[in-house]
N, C-alpha and C. Protein backbone atom coordinates (compact mmCIF):
# COMPACT_ATOMS: atom_id res chain seq x y z
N UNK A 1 -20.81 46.68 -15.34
CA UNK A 1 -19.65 45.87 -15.65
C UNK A 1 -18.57 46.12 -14.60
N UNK A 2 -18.13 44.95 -13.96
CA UNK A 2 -16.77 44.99 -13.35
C UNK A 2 -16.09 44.89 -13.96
N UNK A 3 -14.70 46.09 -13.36
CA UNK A 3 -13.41 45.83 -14.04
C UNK A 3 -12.41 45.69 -13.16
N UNK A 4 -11.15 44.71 -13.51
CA UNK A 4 -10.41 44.79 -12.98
C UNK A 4 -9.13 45.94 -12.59
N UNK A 5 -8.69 45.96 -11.77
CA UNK A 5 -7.30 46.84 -11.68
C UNK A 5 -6.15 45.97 -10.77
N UNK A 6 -4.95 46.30 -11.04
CA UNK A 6 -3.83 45.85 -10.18
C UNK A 6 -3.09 46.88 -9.24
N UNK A 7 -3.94 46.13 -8.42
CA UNK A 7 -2.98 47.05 -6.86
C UNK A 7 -2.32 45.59 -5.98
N UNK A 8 -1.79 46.28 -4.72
CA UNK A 8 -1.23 45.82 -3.87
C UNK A 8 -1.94 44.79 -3.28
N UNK A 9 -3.45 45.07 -3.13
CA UNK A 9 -4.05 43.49 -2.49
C UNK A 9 -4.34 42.43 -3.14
N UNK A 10 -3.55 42.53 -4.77
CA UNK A 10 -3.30 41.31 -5.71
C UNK A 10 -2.35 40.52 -5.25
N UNK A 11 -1.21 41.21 -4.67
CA UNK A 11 0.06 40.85 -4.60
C UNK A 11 -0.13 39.47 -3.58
N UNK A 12 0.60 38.47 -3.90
CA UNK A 12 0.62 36.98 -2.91
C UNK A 12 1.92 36.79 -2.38
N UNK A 13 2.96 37.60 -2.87
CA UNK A 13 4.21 37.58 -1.99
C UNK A 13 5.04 36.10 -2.99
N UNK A 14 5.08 35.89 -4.49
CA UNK A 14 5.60 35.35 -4.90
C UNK A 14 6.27 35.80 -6.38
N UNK A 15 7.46 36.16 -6.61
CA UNK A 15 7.78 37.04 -8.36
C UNK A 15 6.69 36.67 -9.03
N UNK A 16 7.41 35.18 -9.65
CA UNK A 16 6.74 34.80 -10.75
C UNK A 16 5.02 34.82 -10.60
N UNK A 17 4.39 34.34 -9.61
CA UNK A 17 3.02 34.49 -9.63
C UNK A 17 2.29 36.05 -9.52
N UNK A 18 3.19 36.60 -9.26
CA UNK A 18 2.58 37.90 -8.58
C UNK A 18 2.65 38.70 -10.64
N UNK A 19 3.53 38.36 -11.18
CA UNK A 19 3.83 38.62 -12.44
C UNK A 19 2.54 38.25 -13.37
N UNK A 20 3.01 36.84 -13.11
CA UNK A 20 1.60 36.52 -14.23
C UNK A 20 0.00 36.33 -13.54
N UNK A 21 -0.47 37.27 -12.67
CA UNK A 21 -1.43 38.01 -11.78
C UNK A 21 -1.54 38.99 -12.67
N UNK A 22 -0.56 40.41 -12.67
CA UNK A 22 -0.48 41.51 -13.14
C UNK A 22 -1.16 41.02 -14.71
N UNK A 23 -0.29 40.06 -15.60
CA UNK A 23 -0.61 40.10 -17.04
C UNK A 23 -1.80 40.25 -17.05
N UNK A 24 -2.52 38.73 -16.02
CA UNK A 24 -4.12 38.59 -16.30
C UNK A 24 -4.73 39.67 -16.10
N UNK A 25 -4.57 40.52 -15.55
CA UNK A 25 -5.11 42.21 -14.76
C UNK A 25 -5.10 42.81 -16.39
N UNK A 26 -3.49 42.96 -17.11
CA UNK A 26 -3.52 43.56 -17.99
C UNK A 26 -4.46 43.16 -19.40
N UNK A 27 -4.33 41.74 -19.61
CA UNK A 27 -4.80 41.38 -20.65
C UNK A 27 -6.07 41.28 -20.37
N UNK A 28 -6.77 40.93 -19.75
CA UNK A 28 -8.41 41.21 -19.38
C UNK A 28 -8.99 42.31 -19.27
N UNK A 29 -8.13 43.35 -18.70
CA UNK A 29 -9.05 44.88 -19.10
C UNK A 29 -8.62 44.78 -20.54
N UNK A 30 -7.88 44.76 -21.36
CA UNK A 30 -7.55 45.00 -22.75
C UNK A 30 -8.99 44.28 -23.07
N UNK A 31 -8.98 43.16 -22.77
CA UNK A 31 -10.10 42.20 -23.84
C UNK A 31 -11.37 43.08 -23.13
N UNK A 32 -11.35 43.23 -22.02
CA UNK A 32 -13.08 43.72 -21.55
C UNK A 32 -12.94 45.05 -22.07
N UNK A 33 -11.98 46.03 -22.70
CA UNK A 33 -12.45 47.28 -22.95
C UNK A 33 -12.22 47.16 -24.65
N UNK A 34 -11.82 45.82 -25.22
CA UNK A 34 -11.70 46.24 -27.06
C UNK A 34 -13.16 46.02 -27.35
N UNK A 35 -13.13 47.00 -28.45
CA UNK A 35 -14.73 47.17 -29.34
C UNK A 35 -14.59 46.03 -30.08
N UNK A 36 -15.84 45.73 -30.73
CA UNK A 36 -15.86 44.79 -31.23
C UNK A 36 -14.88 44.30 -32.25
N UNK A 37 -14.42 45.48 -33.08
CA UNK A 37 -13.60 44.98 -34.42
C UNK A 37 -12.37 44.08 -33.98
N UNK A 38 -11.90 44.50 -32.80
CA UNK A 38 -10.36 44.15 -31.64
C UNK A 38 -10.84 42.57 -31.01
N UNK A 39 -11.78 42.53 -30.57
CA UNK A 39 -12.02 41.45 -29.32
C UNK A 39 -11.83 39.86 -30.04
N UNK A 40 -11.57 40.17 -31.12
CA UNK A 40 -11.05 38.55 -31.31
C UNK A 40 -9.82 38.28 -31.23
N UNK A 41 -8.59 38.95 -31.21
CA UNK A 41 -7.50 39.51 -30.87
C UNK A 41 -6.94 39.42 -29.79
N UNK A 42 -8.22 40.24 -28.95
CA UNK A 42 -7.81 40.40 -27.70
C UNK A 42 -8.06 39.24 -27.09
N UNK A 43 -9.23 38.98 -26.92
CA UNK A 43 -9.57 37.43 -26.46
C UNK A 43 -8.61 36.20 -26.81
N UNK A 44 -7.98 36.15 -28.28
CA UNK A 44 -6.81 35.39 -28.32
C UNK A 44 -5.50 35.46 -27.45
N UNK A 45 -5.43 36.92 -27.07
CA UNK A 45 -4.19 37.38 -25.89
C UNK A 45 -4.77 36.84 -24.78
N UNK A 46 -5.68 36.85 -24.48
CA UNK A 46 -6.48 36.12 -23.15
C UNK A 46 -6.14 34.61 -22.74
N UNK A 47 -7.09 34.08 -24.45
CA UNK A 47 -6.81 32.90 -24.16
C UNK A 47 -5.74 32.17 -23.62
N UNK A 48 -4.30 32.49 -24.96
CA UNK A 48 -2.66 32.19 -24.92
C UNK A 48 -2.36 32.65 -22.82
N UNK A 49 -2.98 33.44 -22.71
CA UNK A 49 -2.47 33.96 -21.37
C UNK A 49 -2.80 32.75 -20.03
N UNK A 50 -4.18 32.78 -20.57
CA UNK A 50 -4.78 31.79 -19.47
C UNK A 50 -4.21 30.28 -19.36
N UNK A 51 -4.12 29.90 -20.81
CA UNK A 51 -3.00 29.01 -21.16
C UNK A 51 -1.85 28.39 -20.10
N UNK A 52 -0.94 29.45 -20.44
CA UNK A 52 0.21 29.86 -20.01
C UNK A 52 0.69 29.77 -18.34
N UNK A 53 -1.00 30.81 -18.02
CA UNK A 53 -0.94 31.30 -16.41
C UNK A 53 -1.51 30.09 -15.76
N UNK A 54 -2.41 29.19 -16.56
CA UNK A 54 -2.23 27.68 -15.40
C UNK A 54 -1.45 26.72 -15.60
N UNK A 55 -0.81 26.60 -16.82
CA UNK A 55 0.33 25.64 -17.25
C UNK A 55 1.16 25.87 -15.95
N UNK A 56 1.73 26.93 -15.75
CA UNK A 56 2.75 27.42 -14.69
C UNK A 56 2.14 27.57 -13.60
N UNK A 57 1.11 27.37 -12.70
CA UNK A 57 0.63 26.64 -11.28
C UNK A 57 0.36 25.33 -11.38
N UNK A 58 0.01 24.90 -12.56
CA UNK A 58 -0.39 23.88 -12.08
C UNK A 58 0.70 22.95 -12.00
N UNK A 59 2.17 23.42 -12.67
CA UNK A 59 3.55 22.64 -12.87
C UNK A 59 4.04 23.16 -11.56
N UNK A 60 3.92 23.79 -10.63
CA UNK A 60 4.68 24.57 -9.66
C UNK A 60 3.67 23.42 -8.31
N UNK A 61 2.63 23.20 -8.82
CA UNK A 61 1.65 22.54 -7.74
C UNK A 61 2.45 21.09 -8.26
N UNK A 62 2.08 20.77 -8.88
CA UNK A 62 3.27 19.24 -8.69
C UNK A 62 4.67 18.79 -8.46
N UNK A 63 5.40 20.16 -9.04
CA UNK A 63 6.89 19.96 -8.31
C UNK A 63 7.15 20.16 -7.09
N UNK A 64 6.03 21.18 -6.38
CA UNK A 64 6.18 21.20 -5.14
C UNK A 64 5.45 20.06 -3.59
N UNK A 65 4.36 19.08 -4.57
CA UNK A 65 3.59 18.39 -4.03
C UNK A 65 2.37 19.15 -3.38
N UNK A 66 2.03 20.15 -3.74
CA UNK A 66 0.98 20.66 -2.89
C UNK A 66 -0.34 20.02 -2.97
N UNK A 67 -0.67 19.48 -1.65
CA UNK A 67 -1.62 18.84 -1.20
C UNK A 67 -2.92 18.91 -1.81
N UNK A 68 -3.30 19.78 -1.59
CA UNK A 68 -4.76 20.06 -2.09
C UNK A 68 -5.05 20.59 -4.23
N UNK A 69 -3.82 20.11 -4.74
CA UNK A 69 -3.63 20.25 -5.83
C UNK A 69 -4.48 20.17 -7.05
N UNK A 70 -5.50 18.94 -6.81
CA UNK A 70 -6.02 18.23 -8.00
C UNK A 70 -7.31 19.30 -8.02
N UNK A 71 -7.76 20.02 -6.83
CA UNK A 71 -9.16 21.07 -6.76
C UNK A 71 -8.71 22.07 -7.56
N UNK A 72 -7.27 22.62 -7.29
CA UNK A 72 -7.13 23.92 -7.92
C UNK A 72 -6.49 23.22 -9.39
N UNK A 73 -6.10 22.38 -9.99
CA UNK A 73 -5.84 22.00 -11.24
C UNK A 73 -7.21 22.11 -11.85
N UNK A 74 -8.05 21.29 -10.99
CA UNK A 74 -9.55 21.13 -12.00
C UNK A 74 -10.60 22.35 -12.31
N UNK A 75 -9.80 23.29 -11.52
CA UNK A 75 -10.79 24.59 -11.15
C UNK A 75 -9.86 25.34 -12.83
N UNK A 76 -8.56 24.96 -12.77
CA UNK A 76 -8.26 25.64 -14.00
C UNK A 76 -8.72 25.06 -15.19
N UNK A 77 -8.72 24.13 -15.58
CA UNK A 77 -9.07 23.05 -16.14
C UNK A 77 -10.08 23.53 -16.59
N UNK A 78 -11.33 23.82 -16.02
CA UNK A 78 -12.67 24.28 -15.84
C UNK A 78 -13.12 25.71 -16.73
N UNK A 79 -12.11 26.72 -16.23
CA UNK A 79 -12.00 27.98 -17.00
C UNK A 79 -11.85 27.94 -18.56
N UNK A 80 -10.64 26.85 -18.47
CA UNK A 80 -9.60 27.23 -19.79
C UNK A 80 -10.95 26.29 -20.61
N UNK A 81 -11.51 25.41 -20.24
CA UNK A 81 -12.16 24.73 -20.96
C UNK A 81 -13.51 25.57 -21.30
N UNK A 82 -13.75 26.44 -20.76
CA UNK A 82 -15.04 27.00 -21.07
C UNK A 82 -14.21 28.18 -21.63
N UNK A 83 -13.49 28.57 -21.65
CA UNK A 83 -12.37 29.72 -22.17
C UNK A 83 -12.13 29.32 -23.99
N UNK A 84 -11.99 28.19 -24.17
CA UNK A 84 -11.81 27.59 -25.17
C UNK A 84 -13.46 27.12 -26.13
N UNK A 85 -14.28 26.82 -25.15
CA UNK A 85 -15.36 26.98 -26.15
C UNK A 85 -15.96 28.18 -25.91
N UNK A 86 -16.15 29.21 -25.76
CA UNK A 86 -16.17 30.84 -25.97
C UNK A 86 -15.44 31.06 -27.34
N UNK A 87 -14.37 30.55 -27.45
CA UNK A 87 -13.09 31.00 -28.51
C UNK A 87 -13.80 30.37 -29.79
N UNK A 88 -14.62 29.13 -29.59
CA UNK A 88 -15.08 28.68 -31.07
C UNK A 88 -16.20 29.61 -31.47
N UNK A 89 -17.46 29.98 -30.35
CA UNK A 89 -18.09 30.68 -30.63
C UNK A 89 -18.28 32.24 -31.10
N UNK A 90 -17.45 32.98 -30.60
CA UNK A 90 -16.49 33.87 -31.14
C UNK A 90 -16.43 34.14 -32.34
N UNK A 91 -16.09 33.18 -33.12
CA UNK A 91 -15.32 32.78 -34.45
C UNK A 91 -16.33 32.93 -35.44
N UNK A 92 -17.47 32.12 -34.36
CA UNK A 92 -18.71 32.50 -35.10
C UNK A 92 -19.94 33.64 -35.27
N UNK A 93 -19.28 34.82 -34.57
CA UNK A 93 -19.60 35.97 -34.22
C UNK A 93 -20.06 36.44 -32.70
N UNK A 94 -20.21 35.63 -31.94
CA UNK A 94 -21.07 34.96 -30.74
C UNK A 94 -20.25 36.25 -29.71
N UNK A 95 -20.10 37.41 -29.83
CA UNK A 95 -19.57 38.45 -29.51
C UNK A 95 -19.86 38.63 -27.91
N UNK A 96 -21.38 38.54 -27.91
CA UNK A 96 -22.11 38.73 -26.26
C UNK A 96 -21.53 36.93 -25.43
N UNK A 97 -21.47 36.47 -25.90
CA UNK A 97 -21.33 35.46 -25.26
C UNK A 97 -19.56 35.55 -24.58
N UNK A 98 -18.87 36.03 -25.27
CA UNK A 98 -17.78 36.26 -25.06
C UNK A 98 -17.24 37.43 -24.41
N UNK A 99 -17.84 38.15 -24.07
CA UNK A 99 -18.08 39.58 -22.98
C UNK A 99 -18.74 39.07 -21.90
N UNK A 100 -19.15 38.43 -21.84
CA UNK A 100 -19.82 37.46 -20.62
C UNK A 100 -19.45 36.33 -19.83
N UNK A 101 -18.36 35.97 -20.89
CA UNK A 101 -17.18 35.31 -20.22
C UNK A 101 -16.24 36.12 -19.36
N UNK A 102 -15.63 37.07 -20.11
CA UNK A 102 -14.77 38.05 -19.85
C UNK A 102 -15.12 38.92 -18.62
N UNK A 103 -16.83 39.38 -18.12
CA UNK A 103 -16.98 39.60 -17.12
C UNK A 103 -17.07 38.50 -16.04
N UNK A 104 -17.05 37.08 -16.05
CA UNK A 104 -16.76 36.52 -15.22
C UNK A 104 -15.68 36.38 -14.99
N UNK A 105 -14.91 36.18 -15.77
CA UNK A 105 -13.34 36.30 -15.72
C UNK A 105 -12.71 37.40 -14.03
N UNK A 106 -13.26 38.61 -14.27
CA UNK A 106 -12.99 39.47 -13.80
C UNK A 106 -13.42 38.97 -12.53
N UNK A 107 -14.93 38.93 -12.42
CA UNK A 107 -15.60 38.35 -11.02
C UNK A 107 -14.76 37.36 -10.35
N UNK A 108 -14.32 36.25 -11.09
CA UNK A 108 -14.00 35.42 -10.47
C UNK A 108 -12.50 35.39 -9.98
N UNK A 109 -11.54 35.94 -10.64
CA UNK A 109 -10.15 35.88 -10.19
C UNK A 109 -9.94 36.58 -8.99
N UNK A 110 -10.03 37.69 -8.48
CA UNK A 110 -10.00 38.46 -7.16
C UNK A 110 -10.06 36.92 -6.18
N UNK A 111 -11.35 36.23 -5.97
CA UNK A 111 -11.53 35.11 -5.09
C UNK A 111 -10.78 33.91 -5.35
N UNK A 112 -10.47 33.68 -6.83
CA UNK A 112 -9.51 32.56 -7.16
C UNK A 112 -7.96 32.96 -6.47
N UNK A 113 -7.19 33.83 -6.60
CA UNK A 113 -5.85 34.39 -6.24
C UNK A 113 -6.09 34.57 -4.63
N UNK A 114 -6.78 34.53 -4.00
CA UNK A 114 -6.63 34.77 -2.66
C UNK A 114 -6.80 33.42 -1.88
N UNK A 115 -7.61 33.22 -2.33
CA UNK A 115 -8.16 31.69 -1.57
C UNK A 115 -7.39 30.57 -2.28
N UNK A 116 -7.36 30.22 -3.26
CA UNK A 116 -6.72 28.66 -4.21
C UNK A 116 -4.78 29.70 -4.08
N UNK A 117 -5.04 30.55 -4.88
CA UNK A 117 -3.31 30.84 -5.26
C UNK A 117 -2.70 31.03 -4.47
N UNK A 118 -3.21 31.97 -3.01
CA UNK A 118 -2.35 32.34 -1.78
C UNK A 118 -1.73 30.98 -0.99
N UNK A 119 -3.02 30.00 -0.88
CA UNK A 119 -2.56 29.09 -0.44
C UNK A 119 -1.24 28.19 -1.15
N UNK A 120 -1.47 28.32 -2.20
CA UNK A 120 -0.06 27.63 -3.39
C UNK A 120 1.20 28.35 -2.50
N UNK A 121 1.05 29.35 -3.22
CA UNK A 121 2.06 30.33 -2.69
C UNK A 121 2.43 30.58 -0.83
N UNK A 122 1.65 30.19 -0.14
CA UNK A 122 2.02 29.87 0.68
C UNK A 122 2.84 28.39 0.77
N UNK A 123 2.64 27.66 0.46
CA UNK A 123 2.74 25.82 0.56
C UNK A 123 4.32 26.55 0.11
N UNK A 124 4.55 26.65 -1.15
CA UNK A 124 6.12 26.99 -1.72
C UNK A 124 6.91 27.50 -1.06
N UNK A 125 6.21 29.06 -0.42
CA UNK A 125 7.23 29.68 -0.12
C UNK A 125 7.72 28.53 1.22
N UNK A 126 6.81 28.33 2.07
CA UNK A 126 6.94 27.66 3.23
C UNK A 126 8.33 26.15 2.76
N UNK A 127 7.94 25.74 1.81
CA UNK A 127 8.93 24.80 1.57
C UNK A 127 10.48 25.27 1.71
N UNK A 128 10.49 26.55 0.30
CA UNK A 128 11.57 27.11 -0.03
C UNK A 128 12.12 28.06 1.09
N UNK A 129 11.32 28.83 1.81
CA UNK A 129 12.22 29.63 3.09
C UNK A 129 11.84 29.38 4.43
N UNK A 130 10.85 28.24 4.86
CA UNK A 130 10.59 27.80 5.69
C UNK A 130 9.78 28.76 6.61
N UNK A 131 8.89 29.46 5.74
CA UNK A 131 7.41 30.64 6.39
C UNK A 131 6.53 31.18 5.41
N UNK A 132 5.71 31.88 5.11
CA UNK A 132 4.92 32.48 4.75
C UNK A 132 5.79 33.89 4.29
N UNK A 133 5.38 34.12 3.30
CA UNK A 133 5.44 35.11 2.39
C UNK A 133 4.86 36.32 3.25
N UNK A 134 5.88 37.67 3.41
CA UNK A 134 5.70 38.83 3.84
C UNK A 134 5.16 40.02 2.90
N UNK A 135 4.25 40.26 2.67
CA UNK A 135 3.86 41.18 1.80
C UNK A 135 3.83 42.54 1.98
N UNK A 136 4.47 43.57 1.63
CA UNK A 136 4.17 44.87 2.21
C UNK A 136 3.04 45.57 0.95
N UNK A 137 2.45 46.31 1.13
CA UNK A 137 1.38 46.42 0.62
C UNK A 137 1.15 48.45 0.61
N UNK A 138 1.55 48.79 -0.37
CA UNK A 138 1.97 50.18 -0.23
C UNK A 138 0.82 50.81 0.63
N UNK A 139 -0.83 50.12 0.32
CA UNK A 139 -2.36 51.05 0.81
C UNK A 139 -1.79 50.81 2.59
N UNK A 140 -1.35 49.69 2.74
CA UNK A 140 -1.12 49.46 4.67
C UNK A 140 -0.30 51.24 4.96
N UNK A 141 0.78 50.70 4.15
CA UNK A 141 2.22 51.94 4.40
C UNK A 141 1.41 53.68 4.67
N UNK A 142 0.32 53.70 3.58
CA UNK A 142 -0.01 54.96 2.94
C UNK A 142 -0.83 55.44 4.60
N UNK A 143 -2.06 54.32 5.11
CA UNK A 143 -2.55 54.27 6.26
C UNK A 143 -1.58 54.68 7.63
N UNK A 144 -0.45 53.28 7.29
CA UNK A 144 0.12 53.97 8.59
C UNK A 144 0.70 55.09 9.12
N UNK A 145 1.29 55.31 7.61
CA UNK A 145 2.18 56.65 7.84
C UNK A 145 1.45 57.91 8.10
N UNK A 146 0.02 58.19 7.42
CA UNK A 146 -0.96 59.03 7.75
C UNK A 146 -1.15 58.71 9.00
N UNK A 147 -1.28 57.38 9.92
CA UNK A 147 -1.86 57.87 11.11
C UNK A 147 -0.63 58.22 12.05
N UNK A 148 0.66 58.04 11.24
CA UNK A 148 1.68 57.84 12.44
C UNK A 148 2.05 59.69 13.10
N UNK A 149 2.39 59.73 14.18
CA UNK A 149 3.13 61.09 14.57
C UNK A 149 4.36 61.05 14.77
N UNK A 150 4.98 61.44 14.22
CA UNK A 150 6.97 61.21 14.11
C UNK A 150 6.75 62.64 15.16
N UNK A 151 8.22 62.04 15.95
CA UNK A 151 8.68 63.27 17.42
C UNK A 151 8.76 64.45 16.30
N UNK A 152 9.10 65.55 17.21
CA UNK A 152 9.35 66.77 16.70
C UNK A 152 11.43 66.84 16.92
């Protein structure tokens, strides 16, 4: 089983997205590590989340006009909809089926946030400050400073 964690090479160089990144980090290990008695619960925190976390790109992709919009709408579209029939089955005990979601979940966001979201987040920031988003990334800092030699 993959699991997720939130570090620095999540980060896309935007608050609000970089925020509701972290939740999905948080609420998906919650749902991939509750035992069974929890995971309908948890998976409901999932769901409401996933909800939520494309309502707010995919409203940020149309106020901002971003071009290539309707791929990454339908790609959410896609999740939440198979996210949502998981949730009926569930209901009906369908437990493995829904841990199997949840490990794709995991699989798949790392490549969704870099490739579909960076680019969002690029398109915006570029609107709003006229460049690309600067990310400092504490693992770069930790590297450089280990290799650096400060004078005596």
């Amino acid at each position: 089983m993959n699991t997720l964690h939130w570090n620095d090479d999540l980060l896309l160089g935007h608050p609000s997205v970089d925020a509701m990144h972290n939740e999905f980090v948080e609420v998906t290990s919650e749902a991939q590590s509750a035992d069974d008695s929890e995971l309908a619960q948890k998976y409901a925190r999932l769901l409401d989340h996933l909800t939520r976390h494309f309502a707010s790109e995919d409203r940020m992709m149309e106020e901002s006009g971003f071009p290539p919009r309707q791929c990454h709408m339908d790609e959410h579209a896609a999740v939440l909809k198979s996210a949502h029939e998981v949730a009926a089955k569930l209901a009906t005990g369908d437990v493995a089926l829904c841990r199997r979601l949840i490990d794709e979940l995991v699989k798949w966001f790392p490549k969704h946030s870099q490739h579909l979201d960076s680019a969002l987040v690029h398109w915006v920031n570029k609107q709003r400050l006229g460049g690309k988003p600067v990310v400092i990334k504490r693992s770069i800092l930790g590297r450089a400073h280990t290799d650096m030699t400060l004078p005596a």
